[in-house]
Protein backbone atom coordinates (compact mmCIF):
# COMPACT_ATOMS: atom_id res chain seq x y z
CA UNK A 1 46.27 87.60 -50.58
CA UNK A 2 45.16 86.98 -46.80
CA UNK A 3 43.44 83.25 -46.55
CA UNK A 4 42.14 84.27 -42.87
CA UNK A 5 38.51 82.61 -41.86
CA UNK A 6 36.38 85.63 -40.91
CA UNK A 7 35.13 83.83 -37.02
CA UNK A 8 31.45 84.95 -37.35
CA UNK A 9 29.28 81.85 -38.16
CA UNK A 10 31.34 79.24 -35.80
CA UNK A 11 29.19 76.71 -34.39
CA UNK A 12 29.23 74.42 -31.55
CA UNK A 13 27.80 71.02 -31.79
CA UNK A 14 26.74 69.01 -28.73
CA UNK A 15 24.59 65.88 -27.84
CA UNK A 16 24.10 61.71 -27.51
CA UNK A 17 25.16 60.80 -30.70
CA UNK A 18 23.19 58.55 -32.14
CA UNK A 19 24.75 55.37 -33.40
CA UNK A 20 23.70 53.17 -36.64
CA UNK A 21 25.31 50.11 -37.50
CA UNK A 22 25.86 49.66 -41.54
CA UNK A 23 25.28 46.27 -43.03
CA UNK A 24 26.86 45.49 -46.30
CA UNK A 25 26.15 48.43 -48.78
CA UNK A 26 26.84 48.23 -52.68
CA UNK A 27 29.16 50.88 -54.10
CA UNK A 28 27.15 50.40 -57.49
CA UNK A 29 24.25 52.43 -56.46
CA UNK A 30 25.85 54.61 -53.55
CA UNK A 31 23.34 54.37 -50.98
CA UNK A 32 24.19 53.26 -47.91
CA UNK A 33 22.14 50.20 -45.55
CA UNK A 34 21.80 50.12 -42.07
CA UNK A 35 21.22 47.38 -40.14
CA UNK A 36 18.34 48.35 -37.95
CA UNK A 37 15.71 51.11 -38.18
CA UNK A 38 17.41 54.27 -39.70
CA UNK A 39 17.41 56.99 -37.20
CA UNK A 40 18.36 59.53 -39.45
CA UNK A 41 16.57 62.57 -40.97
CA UNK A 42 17.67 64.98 -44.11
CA UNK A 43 19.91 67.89 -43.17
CA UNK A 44 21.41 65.89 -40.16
CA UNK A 45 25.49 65.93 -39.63
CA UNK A 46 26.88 62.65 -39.30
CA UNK A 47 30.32 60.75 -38.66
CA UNK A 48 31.69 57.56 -40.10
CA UNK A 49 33.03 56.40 -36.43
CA UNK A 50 34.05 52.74 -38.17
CA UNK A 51 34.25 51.80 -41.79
CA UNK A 52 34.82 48.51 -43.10
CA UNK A 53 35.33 49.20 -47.31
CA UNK A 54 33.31 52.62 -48.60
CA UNK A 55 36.50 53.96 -50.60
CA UNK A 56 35.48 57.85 -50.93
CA UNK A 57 34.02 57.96 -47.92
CA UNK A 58 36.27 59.24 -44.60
CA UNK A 59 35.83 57.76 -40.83
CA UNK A 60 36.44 59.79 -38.00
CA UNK A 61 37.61 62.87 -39.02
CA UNK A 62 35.03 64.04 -41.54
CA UNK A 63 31.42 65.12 -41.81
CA UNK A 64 28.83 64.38 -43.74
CA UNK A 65 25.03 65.39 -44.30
CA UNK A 66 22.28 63.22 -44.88
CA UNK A 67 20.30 63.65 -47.82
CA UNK A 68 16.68 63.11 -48.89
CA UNK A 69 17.57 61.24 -51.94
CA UNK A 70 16.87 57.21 -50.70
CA UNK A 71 16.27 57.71 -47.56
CA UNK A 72 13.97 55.07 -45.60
CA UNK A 73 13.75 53.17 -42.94
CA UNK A 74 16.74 51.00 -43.92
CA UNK A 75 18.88 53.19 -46.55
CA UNK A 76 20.06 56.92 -46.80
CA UNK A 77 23.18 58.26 -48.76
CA UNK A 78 25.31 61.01 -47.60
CA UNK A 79 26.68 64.55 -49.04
CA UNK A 80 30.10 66.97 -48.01
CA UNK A 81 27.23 69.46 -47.82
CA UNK A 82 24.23 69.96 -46.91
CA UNK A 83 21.72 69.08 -49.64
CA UNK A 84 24.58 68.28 -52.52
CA UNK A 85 25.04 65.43 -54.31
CA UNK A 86 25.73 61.78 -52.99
CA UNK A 87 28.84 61.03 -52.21
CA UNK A 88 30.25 58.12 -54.55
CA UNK A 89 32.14 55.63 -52.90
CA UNK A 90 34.23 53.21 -55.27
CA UNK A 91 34.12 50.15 -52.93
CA UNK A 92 31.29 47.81 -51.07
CA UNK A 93 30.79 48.48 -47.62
CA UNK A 94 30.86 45.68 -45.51
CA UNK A 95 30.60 47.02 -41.86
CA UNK A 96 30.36 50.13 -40.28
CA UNK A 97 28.88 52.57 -37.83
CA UNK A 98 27.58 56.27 -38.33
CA UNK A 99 26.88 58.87 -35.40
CA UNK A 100 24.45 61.54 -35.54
CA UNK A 101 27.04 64.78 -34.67
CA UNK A 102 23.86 66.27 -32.33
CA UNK A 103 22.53 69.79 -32.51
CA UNK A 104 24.47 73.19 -32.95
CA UNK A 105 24.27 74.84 -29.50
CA UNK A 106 22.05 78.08 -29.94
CA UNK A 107 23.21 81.83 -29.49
CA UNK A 108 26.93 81.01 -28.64
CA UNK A 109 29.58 84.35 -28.78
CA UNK A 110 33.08 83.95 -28.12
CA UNK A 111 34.79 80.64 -28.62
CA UNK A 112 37.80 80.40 -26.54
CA UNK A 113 40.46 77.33 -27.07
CA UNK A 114 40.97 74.66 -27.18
CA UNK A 115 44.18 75.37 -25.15
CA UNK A 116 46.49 73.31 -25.88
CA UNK A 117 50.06 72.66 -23.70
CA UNK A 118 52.27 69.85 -22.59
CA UNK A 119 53.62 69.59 -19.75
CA UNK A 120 57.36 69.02 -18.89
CA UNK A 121 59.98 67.02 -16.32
CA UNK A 122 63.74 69.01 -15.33
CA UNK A 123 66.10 66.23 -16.16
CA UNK A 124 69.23 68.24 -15.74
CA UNK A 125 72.25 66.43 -14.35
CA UNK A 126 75.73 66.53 -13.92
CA UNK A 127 76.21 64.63 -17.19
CA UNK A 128 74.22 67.85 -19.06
CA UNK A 129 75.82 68.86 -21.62
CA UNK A 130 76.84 73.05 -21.24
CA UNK A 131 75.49 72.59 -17.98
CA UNK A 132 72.23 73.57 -19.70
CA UNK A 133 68.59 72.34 -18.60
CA UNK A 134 66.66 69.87 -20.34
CA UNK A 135 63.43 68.76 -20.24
CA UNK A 136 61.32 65.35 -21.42
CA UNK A 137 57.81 65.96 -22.31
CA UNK A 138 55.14 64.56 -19.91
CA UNK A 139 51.22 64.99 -20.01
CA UNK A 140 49.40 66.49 -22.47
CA UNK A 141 47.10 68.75 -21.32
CA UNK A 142 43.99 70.09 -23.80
CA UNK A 143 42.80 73.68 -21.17
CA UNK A 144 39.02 74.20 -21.59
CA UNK A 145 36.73 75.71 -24.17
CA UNK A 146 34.44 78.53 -22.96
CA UNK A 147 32.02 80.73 -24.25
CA UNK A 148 29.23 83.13 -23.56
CA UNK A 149 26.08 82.07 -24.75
CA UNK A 150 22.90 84.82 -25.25
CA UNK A 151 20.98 82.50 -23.10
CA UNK A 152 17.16 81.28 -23.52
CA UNK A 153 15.74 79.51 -20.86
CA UNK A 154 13.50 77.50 -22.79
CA UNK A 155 15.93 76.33 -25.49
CA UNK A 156 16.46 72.52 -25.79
CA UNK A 157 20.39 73.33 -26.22
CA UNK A 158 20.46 75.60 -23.04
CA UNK A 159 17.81 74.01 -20.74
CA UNK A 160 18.00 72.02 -17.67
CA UNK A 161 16.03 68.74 -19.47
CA UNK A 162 18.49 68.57 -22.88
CA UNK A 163 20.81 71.21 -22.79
CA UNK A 164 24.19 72.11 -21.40
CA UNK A 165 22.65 73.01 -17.93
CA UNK A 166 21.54 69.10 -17.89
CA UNK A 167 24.75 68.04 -19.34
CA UNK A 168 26.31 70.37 -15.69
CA UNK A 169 24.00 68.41 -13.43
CA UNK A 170 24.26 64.80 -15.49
CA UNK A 171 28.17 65.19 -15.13
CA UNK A 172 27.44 62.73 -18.81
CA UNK A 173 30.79 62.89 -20.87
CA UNK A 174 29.41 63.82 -24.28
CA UNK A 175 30.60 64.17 -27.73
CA UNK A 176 31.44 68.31 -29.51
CA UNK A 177 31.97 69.25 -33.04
CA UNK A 178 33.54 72.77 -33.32
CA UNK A 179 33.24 74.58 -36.53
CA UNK A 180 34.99 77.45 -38.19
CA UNK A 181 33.17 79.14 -40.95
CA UNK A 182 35.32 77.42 -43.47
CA UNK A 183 34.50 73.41 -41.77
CA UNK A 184 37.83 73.53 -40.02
CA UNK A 185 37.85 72.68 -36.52
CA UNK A 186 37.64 69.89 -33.56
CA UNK A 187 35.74 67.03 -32.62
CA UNK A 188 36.47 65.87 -28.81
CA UNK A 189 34.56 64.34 -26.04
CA UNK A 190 34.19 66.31 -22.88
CA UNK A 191 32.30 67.34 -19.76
CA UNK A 192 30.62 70.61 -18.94
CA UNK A 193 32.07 71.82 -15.72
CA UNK A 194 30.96 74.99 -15.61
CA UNK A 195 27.80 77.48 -16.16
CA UNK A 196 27.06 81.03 -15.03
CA UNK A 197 24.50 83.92 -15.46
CA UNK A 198 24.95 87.20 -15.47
CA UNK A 199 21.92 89.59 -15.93
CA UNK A 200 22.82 93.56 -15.93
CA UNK A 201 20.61 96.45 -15.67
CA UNK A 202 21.56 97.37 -19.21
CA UNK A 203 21.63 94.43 -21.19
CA UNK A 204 20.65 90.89 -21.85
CA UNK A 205 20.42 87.56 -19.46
CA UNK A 206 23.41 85.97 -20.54
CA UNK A 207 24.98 82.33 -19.72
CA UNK A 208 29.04 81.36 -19.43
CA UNK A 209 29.25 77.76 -20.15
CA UNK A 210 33.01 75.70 -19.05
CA UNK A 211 33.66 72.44 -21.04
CA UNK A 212 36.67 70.37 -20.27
CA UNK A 213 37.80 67.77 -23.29
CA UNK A 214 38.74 64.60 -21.94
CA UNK A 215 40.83 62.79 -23.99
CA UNK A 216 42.41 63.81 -26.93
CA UNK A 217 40.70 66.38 -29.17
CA UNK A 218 40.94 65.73 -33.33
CA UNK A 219 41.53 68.42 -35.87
CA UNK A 220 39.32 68.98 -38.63
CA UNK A 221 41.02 70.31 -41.53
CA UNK A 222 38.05 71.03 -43.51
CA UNK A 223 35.40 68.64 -42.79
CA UNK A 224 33.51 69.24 -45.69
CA UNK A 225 36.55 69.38 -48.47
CA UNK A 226 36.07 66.97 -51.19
């Protein structure tokens, strides 16, 4: 039996991500301190970006959702989905920092890439053996992720105040969360370098936006898996 992902209900994350540092948290009760005012609301995607302790819970490659059960100014407890149950972690947590992931960019159509290649030096020589051509691997390269976007002018994710127009004329290297349907996907930090219109006679004001990773992109396997 086929274990495809249908593509239809991919999202694309975007945004300043939010950053709270943890103080020390006690695995008896799962809930989680911060060390400052809690910036956090329920339903919001977060990311573990350092974790001192916190057995069961996974830094930097894995997504979580905050939940209203304890949350205040100074605690809040995480879920693998949105709304579930608190995620038990069997060990004190002693230092930390969480990210908001930011908000899914509205209206987006085909994803495209990452593309990802390496580049490659000829080191044939006389020595060769066959008299074949051989190669050493060089720089990585990670291509650029591009999609159409049904555009609206007045939508924080698409605007020229918050959105990825503003992100175009900010040139502000900015943290992405791509999602398959099934919580696979990347995270990676990049710029948007490019954003077009089109408007035709017989259809909709559209937008083509360009973003180019920089630095090395991460692979979610399932960000959500338990």
């Amino acid at each position: 039996m086929s274990t495809a992902t249908a593509a239809l209900g991919t999202t694309m994350r975007r945004g300043d991500q939010v950053a709270v540092t943890l103080a020390t948290s006690l695995a008896a009760d799962d809930i989680i301190d911060n060390a400052g005012d809690n910036l956090f609301a329920a339903g919001d995607l977060v990311r573990f970006t350092a974790l001192t302790g916190g057995t069961g819970l996974t830094a930097l490659t894995k997504d979580y959702y905050v939940i209203a059960a304890n949350l205040s100014a100074t605690t809040f407890q995480v879920a693998t989905t949105s709304g579930g149950s608190a995620v038990d972690f069997s060990a004190d947590i002693t230092a930390g920092t969480v990210v908001l992931v930011g908000a899914a960019i509205a209206q987006i159509q085909d994803v495209t890439g990452p593309a990802l290649s390496t580049d490659t030096d000829e080191i044939t020589n006389h020595d060769s053996p066959g008299g074949v051509e051989e190669f050493i691997p060089t720089i990585k390269r990670t291509g650029e992720i591009t999609f159409p976007l049904v555009f609206l002018p007045t939508n924080a994710t698409h605007d020229a105040t918050t959105g990825v127009i503003n992100e175009w004329e900010d040139k502000s290297l900015t943290g992405f969360s791509l999602r398959y349907p099934d919580n696979s996907g990347w995270n990676f930090n990049g710029y948007v370098t490019g954003f077009s219109q089109t408007a035709p006679v017989a259809g909709h004001v559209a937008g083509d936006v360009t973003v180019r990773p920089s630095g090395a992109p991460t692979y979610i396997s399932n960000s959500v898996a338990t």
